[in-house]
N, C-alpha and C. Protein backbone atom coordinates (compact mmCIF):
# COMPACT_ATOMS: atom_id res chain seq x y z
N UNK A 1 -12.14 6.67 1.21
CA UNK A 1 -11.49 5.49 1.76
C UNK A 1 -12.54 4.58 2.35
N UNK A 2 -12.44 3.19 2.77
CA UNK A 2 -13.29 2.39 2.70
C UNK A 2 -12.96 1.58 4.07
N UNK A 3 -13.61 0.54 4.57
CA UNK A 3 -13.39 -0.31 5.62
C UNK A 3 -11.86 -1.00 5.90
N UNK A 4 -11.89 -1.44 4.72
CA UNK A 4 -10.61 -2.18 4.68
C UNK A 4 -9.29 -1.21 4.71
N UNK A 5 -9.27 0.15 4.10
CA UNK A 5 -7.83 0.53 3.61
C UNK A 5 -8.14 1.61 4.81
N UNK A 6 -9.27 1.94 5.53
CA UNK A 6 -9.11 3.43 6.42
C UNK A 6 -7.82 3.75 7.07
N UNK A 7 -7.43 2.61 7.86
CA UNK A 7 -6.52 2.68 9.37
C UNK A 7 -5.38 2.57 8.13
N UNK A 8 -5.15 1.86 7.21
CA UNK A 8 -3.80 1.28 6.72
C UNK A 8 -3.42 3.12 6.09
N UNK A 9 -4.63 3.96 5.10
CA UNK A 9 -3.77 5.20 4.41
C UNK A 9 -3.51 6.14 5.91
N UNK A 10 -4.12 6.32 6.83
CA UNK A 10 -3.93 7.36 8.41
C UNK A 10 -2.45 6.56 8.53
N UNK A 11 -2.25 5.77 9.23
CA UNK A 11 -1.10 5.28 9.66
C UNK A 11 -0.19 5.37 8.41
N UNK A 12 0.31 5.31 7.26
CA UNK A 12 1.12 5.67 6.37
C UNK A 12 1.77 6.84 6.31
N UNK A 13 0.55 7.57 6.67
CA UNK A 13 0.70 9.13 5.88
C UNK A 13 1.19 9.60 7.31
N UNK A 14 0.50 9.07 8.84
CA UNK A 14 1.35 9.11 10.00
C UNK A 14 2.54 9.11 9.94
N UNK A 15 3.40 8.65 9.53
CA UNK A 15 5.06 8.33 9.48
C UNK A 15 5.77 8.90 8.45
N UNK A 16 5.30 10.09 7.55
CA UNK A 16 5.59 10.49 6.36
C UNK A 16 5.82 12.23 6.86
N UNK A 17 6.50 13.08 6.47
CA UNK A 17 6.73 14.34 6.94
C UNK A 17 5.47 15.52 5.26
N UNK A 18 4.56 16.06 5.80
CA UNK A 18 3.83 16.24 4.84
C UNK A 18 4.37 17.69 4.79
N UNK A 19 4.41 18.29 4.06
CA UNK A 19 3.84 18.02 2.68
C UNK A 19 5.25 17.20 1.51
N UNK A 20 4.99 16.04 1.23
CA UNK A 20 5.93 15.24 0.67
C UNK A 20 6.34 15.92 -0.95
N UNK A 21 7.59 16.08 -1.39
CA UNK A 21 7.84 16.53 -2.28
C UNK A 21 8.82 15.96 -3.27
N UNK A 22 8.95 15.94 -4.43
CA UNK A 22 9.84 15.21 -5.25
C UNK A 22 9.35 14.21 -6.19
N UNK A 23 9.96 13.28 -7.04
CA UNK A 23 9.71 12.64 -8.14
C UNK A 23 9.03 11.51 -7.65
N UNK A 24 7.83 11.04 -7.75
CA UNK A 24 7.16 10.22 -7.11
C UNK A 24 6.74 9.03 -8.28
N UNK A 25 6.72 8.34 -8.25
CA UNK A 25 5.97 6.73 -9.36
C UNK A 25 5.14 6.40 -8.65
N UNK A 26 4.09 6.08 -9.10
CA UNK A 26 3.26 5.74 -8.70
C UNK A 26 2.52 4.24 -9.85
N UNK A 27 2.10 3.27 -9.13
CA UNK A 27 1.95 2.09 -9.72
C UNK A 27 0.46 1.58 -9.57
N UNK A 28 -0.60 1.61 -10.10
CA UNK A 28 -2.02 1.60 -10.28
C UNK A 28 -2.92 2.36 -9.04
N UNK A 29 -2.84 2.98 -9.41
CA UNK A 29 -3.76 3.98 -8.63
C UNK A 29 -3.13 4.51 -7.08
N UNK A 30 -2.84 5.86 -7.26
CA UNK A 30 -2.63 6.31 -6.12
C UNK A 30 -3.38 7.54 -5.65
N UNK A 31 -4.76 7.41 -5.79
CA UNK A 31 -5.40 8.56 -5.43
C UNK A 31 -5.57 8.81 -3.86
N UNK A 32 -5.61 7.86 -2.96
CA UNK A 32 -5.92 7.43 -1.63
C UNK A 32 -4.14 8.10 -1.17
N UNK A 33 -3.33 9.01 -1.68
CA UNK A 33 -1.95 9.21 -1.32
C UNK A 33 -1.46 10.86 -1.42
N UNK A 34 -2.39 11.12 -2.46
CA UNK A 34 -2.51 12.74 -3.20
C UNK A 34 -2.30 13.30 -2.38
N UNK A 35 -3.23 13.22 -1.02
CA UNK A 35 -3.05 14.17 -0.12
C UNK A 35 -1.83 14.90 0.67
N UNK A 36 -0.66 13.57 0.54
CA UNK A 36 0.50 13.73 0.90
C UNK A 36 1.29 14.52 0.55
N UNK A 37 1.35 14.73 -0.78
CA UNK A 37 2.03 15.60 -1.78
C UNK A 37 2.02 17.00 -2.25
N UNK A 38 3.21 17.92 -2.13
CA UNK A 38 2.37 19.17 -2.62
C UNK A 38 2.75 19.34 -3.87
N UNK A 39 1.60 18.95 -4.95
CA UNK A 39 1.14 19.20 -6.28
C UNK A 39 2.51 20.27 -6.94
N UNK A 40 2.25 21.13 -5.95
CA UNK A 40 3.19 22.21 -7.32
C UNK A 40 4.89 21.54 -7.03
N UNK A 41 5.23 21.01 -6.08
CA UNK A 41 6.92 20.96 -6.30
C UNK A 41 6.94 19.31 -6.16
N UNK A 42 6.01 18.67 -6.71
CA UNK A 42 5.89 17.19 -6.75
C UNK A 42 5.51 16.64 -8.52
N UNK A 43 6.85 15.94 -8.86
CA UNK A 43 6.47 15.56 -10.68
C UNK A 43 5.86 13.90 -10.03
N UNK A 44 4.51 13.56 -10.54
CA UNK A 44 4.05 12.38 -10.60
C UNK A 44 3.78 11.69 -12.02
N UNK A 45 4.07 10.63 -11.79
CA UNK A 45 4.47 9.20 -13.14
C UNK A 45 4.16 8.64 -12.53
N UNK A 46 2.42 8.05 -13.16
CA UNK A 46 1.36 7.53 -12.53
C UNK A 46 1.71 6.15 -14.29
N UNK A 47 1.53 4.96 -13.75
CA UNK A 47 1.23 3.40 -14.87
C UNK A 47 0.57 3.04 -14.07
N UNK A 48 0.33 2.00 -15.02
CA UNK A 48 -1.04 0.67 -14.28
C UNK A 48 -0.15 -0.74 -14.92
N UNK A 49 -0.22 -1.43 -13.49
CA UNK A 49 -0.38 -2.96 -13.57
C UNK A 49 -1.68 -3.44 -14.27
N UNK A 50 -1.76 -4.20 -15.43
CA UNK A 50 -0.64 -4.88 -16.30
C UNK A 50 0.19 -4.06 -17.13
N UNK A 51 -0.74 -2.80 -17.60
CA UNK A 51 0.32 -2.50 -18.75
C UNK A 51 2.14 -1.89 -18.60
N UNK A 52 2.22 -1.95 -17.34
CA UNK A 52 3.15 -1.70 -16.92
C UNK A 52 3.72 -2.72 -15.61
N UNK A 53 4.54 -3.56 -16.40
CA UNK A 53 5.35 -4.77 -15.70
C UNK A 53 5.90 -3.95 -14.38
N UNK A 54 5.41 -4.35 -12.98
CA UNK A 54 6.68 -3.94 -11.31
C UNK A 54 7.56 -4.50 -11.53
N UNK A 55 7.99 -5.68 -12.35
CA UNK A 55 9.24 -6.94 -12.22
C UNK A 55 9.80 -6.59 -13.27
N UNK A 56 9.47 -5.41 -14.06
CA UNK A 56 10.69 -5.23 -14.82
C UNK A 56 10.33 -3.29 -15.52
N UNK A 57 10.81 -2.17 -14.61
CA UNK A 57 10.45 -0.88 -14.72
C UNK A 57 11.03 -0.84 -16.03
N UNK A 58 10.12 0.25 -16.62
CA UNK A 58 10.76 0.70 -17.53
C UNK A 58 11.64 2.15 -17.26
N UNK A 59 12.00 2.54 -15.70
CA UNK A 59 12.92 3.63 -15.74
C UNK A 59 13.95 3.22 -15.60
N UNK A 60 15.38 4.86 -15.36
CA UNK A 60 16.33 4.30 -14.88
C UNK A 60 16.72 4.28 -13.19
N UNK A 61 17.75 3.65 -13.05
CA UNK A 61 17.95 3.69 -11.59
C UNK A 61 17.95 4.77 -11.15
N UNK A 62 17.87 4.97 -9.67
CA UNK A 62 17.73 6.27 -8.85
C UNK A 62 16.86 7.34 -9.76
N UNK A 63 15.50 6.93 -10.17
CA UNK A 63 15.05 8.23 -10.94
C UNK A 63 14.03 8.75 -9.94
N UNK A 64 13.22 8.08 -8.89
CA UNK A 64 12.47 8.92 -8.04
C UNK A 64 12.79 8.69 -6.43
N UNK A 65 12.15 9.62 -6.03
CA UNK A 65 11.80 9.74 -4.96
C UNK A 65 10.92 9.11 -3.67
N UNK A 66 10.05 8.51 -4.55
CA UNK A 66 8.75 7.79 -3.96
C UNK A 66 8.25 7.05 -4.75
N UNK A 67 8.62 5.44 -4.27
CA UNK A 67 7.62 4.50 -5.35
C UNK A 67 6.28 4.39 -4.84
N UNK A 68 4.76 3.94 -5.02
CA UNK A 68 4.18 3.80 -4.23
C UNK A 68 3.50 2.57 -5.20
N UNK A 69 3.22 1.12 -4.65
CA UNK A 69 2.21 0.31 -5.36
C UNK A 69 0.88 -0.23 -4.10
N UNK A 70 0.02 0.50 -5.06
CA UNK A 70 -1.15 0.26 -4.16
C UNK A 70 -1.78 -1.04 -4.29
N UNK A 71 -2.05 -1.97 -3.56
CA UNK A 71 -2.67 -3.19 -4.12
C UNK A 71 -2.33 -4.12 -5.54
N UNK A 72 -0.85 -4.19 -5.59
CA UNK A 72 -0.47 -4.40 -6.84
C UNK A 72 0.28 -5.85 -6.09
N UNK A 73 1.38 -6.21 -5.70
CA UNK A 73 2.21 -7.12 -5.63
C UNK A 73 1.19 -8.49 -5.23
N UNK A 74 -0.24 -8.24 -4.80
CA UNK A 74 -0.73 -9.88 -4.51
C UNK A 74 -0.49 -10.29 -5.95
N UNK A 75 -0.75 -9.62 -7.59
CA UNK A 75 -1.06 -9.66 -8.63
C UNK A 75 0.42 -10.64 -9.52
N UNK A 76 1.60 -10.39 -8.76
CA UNK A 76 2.74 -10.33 -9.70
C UNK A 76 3.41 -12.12 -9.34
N UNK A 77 4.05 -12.85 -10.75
CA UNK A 77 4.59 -13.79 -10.17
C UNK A 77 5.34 -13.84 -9.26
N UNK A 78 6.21 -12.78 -9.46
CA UNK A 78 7.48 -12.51 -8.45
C UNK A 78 7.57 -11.76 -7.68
N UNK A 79 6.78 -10.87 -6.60
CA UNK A 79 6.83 -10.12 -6.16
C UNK A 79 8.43 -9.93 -5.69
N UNK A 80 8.84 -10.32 -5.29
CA UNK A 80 10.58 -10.26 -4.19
C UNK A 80 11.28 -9.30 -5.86
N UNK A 81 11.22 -10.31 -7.06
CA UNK A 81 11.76 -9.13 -8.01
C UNK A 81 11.03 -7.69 -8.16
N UNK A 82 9.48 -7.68 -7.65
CA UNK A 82 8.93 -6.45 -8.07
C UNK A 82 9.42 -5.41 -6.90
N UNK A 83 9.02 -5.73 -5.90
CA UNK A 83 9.92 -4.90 -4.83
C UNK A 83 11.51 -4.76 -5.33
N UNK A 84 12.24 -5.16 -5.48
CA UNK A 84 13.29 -5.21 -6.22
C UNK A 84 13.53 -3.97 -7.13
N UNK A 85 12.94 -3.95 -7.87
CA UNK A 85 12.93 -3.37 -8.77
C UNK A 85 12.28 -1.95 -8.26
N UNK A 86 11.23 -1.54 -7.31
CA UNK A 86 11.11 -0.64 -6.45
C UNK A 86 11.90 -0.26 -5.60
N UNK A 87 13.02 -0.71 -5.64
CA UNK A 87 14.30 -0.20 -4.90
C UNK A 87 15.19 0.11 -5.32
N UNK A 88 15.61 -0.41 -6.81
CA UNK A 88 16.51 0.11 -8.07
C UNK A 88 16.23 1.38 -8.73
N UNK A 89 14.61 1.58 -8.81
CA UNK A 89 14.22 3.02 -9.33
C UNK A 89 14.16 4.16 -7.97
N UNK A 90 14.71 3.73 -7.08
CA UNK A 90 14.56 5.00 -6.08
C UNK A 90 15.80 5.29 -5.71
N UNK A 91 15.92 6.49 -5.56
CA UNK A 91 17.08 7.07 -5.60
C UNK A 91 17.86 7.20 -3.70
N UNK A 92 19.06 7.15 -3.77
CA UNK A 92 19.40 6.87 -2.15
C UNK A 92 18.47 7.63 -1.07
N UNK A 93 17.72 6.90 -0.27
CA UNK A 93 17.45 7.51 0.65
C UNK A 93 15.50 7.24 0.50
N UNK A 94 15.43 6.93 -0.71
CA UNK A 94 13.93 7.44 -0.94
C UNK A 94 13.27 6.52 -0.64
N UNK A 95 11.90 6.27 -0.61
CA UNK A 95 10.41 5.63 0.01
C UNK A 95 10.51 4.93 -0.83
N UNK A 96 9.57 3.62 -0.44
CA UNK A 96 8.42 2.90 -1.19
C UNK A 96 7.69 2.44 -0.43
N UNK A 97 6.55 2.41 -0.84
CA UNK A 97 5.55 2.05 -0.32
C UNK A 97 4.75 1.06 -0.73
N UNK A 98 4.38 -0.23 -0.11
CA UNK A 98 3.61 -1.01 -0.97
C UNK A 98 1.98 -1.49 -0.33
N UNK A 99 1.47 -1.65 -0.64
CA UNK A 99 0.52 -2.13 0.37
C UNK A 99 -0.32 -3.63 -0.36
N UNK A 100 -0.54 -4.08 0.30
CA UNK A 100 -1.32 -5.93 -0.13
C UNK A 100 -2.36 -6.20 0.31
N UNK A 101 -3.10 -7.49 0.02
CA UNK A 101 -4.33 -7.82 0.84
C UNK A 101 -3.94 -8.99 1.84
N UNK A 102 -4.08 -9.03 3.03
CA UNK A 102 -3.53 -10.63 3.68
C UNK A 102 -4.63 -11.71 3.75
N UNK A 103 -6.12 -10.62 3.73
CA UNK A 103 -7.51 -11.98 3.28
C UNK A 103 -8.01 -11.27 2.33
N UNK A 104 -8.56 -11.61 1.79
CA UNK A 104 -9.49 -10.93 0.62
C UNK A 104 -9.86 -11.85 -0.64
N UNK A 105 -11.18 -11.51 -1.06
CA UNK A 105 -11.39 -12.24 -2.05
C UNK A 105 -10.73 -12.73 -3.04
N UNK A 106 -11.05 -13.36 -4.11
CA UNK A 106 -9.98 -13.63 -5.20
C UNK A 106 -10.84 -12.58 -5.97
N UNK A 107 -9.36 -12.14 -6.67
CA UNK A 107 -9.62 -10.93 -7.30
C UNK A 107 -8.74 -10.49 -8.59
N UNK A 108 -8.95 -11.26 -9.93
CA UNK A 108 -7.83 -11.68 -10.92
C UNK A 108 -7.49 -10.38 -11.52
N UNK A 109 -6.62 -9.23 -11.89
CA UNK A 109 -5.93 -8.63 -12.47
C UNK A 109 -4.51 -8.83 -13.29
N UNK A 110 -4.48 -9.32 -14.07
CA UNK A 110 -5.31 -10.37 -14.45
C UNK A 110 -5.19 -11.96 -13.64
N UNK A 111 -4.57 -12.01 -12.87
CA UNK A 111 -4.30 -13.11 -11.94
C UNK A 111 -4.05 -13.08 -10.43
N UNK A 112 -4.60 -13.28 -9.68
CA UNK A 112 -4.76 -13.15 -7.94
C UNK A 112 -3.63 -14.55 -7.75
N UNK A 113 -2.21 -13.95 -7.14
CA UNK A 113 -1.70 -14.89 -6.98
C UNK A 113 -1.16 -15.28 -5.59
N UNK A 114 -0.90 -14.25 -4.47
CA UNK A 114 -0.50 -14.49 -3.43
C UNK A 114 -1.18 -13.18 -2.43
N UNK A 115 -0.98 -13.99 -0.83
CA UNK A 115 -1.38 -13.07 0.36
C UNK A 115 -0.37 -12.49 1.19
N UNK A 116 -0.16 -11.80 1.62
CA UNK A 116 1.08 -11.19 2.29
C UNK A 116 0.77 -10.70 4.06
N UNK A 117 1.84 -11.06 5.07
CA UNK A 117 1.17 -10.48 6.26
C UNK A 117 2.39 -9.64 6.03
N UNK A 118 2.70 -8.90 7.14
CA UNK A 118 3.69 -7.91 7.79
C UNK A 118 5.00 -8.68 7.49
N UNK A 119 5.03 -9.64 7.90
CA UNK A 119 6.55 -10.42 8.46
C UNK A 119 7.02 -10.48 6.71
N UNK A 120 6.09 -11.38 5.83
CA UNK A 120 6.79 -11.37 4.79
C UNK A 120 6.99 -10.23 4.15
N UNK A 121 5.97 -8.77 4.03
CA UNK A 121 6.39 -7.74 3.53
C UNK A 121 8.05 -7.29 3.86
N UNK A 122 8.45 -7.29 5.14
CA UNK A 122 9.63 -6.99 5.50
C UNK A 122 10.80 -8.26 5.43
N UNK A 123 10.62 -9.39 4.82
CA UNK A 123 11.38 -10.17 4.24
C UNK A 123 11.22 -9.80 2.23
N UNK A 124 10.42 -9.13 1.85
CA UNK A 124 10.32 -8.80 0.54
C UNK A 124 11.27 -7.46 0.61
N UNK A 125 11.41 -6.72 2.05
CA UNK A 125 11.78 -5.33 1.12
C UNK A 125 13.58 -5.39 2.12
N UNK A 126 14.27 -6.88 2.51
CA UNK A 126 15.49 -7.13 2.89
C UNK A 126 16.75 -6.25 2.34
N UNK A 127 16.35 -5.64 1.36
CA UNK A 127 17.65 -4.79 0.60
C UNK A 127 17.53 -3.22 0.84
N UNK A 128 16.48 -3.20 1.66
CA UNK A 128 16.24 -1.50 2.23
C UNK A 128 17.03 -1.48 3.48
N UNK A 129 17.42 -0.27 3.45
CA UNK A 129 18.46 0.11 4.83
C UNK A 129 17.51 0.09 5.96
N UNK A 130 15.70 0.55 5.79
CA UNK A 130 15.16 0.71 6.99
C UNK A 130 14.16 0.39 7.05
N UNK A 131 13.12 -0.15 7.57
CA UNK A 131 11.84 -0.17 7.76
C UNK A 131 11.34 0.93 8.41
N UNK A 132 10.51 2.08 7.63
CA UNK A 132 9.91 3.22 8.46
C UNK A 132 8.67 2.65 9.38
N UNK A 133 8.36 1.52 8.13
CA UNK A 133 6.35 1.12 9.26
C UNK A 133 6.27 -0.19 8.52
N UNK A 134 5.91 -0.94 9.11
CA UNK A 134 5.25 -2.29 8.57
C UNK A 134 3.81 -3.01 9.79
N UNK A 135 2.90 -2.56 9.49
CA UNK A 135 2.25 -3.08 9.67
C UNK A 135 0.74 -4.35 9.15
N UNK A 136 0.05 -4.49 9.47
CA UNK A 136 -1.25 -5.17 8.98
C UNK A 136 -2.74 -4.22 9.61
N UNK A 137 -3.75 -3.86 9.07
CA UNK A 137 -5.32 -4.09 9.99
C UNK A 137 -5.95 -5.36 9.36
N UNK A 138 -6.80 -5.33 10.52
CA UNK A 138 -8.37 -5.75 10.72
C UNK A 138 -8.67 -6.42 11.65
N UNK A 139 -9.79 -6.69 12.31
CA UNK A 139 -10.45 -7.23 13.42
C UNK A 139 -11.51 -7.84 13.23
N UNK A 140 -11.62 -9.05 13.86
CA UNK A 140 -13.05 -9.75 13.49
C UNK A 140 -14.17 -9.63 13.20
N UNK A 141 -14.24 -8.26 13.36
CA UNK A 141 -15.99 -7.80 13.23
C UNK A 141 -15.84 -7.64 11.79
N UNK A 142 -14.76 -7.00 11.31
CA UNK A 142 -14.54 -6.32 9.65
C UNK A 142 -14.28 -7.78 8.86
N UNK A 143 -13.70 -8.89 9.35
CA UNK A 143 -13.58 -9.93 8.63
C UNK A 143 -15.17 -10.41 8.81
N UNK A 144 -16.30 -10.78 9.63
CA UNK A 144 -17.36 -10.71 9.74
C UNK A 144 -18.30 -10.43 8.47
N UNK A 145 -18.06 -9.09 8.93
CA UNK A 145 -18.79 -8.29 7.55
C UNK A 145 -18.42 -8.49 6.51
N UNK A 146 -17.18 -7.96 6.43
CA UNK A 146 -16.91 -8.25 4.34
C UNK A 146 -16.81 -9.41 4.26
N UNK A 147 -17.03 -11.38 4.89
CA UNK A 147 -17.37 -12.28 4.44
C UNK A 147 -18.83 -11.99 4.20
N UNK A 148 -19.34 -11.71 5.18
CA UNK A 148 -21.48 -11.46 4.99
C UNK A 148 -21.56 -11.30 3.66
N UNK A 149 -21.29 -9.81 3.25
CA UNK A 149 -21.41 -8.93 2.29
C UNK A 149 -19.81 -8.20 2.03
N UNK A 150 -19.56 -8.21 0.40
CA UNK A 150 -18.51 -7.60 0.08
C UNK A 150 -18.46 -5.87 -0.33
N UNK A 151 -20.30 -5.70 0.27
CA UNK A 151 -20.22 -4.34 -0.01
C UNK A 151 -20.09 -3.82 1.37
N UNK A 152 -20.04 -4.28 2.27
CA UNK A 152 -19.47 -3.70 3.54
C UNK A 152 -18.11 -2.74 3.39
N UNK A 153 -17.47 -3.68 2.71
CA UNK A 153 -15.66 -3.52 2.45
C UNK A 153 -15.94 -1.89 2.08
N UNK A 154 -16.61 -1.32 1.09
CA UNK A 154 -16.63 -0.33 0.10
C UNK A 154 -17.10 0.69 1.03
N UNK A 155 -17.95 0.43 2.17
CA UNK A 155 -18.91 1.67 2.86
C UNK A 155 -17.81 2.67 3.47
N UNK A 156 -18.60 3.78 2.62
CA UNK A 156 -17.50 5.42 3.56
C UNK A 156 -17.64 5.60 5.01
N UNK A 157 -16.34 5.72 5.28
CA UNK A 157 -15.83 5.63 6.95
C UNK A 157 -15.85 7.04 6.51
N UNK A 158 -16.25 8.01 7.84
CA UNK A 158 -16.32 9.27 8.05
C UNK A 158 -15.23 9.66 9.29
N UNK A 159 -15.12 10.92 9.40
CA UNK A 159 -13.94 11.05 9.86
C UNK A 159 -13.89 11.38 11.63
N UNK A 160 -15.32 11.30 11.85
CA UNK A 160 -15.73 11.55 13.22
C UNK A 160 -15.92 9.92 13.85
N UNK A 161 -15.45 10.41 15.09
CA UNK A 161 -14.88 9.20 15.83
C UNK A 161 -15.65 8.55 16.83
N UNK A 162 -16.99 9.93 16.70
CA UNK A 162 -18.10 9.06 17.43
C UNK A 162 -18.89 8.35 16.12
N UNK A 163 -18.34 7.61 14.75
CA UNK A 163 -19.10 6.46 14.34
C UNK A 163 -18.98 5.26 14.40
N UNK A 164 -19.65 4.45 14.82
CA UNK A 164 -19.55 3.16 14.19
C UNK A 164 -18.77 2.41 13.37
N UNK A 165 -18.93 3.07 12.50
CA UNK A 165 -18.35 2.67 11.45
C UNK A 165 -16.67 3.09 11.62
N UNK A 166 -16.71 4.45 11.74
CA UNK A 166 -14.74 5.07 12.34
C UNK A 166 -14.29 4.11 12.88
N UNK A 167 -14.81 3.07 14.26
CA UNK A 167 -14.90 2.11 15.39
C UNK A 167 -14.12 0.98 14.35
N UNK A 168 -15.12 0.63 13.63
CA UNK A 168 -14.64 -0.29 13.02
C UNK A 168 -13.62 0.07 11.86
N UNK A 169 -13.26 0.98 11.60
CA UNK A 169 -12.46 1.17 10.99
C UNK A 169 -11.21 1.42 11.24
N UNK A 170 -10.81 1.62 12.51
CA UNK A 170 -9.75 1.83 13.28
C UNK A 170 -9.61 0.81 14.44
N UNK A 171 -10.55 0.23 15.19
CA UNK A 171 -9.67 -1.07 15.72
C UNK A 171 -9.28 -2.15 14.92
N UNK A 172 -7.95 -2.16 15.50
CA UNK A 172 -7.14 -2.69 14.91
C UNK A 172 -6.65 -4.11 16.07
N UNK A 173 -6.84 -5.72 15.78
CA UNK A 173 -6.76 -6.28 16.42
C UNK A 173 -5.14 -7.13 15.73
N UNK A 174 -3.92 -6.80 15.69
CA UNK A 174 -3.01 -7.37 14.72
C UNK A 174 -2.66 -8.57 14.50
N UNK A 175 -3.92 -9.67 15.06
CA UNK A 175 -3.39 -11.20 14.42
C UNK A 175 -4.68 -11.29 13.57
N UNK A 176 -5.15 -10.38 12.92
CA UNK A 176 -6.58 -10.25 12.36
C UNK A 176 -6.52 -9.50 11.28
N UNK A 177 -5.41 -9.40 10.41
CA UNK A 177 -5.10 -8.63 9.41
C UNK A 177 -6.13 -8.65 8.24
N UNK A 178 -6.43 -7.97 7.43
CA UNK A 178 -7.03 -8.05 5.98
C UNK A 178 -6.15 -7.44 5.52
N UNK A 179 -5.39 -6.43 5.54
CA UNK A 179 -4.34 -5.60 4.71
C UNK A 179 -3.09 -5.86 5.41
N UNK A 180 -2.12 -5.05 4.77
CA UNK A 180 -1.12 -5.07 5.02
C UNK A 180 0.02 -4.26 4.34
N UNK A 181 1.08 -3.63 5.31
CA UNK A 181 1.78 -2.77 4.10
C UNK A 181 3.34 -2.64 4.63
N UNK A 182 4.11 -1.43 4.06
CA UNK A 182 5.28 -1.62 4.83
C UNK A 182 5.86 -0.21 3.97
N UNK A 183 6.41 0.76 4.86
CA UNK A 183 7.44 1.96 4.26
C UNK A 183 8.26 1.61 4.02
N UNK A 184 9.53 1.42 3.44
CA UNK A 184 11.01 0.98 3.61
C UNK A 184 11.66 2.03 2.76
N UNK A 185 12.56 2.52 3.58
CA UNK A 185 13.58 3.69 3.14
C UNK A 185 15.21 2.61 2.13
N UNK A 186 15.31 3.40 1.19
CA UNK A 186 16.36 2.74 0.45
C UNK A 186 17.79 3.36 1.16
């Protein structure tokens, strides 16, 4: 995990009862999530944005348990339908998870189209019964750096809390977002 996403995967997986189990989707890369899951009583259905449209699944309703799109919805014209549609494939009761960038470079997959804070994530996911977590990080020092250099963003945060780097990876100042995400129970 890296500067930018440290505090956002701890706090996720904070509010989640581990070891998470059941039919999970997963939408371009969810390796930063694995940990959550226990492998043997967990079926994962892993696609990638593009080749796999969020604004229009190819499953049926209520087929999982856990949607998760990692860094996917800045990408989509419609996000409000892609969340949407992450709420049609989950079955009563179940997760999704999305997470966004609220600053960040432009970054075309194939098209960088929008930024997201907290407030609009939880106006995108209005058809969920609950909000488990919606938050944002970052703090000026981390917006600092990854303007300097964008290889800041990438440097491994370690898990000891006397670093520097942990420091910056965990204060969290919340009108200073770079990320942003939101649980919402269906």
């Amino acid at each position: 995990m890296h500067l930018t996403r440290f505090f956002m995967y701890k706090r996720i997986m904070s509010c989640l009862e581990e070891p998470v189990r059941g039919e999970l989707l997963g939408i371009s890369g969810i390796k930063n999530f694995l940990p959550l899951f226990n492998r043997e009583s967990t079926k994962i259905t892993e696609v990638w944005y593009p080749d796999v449209d969020m604004q229009n699944l190819p499953f049926n309703e209520s087929a999982f348990d856990f949607v998760i799109s990692d860094q996917v919805i800045e990408h989509l014209e419609d996000p409000k339908i892609a969340v949407g549609e992450s709420w049609r494939v989950l079955q009563p009761g179940g997760i999704a998870i999305h997470t966004t960038c609220f600053m960040n470079f432009i970054h075309p997959c194939p098209k960088d189209l929008w930024r997201f804070s907290p407030d609009a994530l939880v106006y995108l996911c209005a058809d969920f019964s609950e909000i488990v977590q919606c938050e944002g990080f970052g703090n000026r020092i981390v917006h600092l750096l990854c303007f300097i250099s964008n290889r800041f963003r990438f440097m491994h945060i370690p898990e000891t809390r006397l670093s520097l780097r942990h420091l910056l990876a965990t204060w969290n100042e919340d009108r200073y977002p770079m990320v942003a995400w939101v649980v919402a129970r269906k």
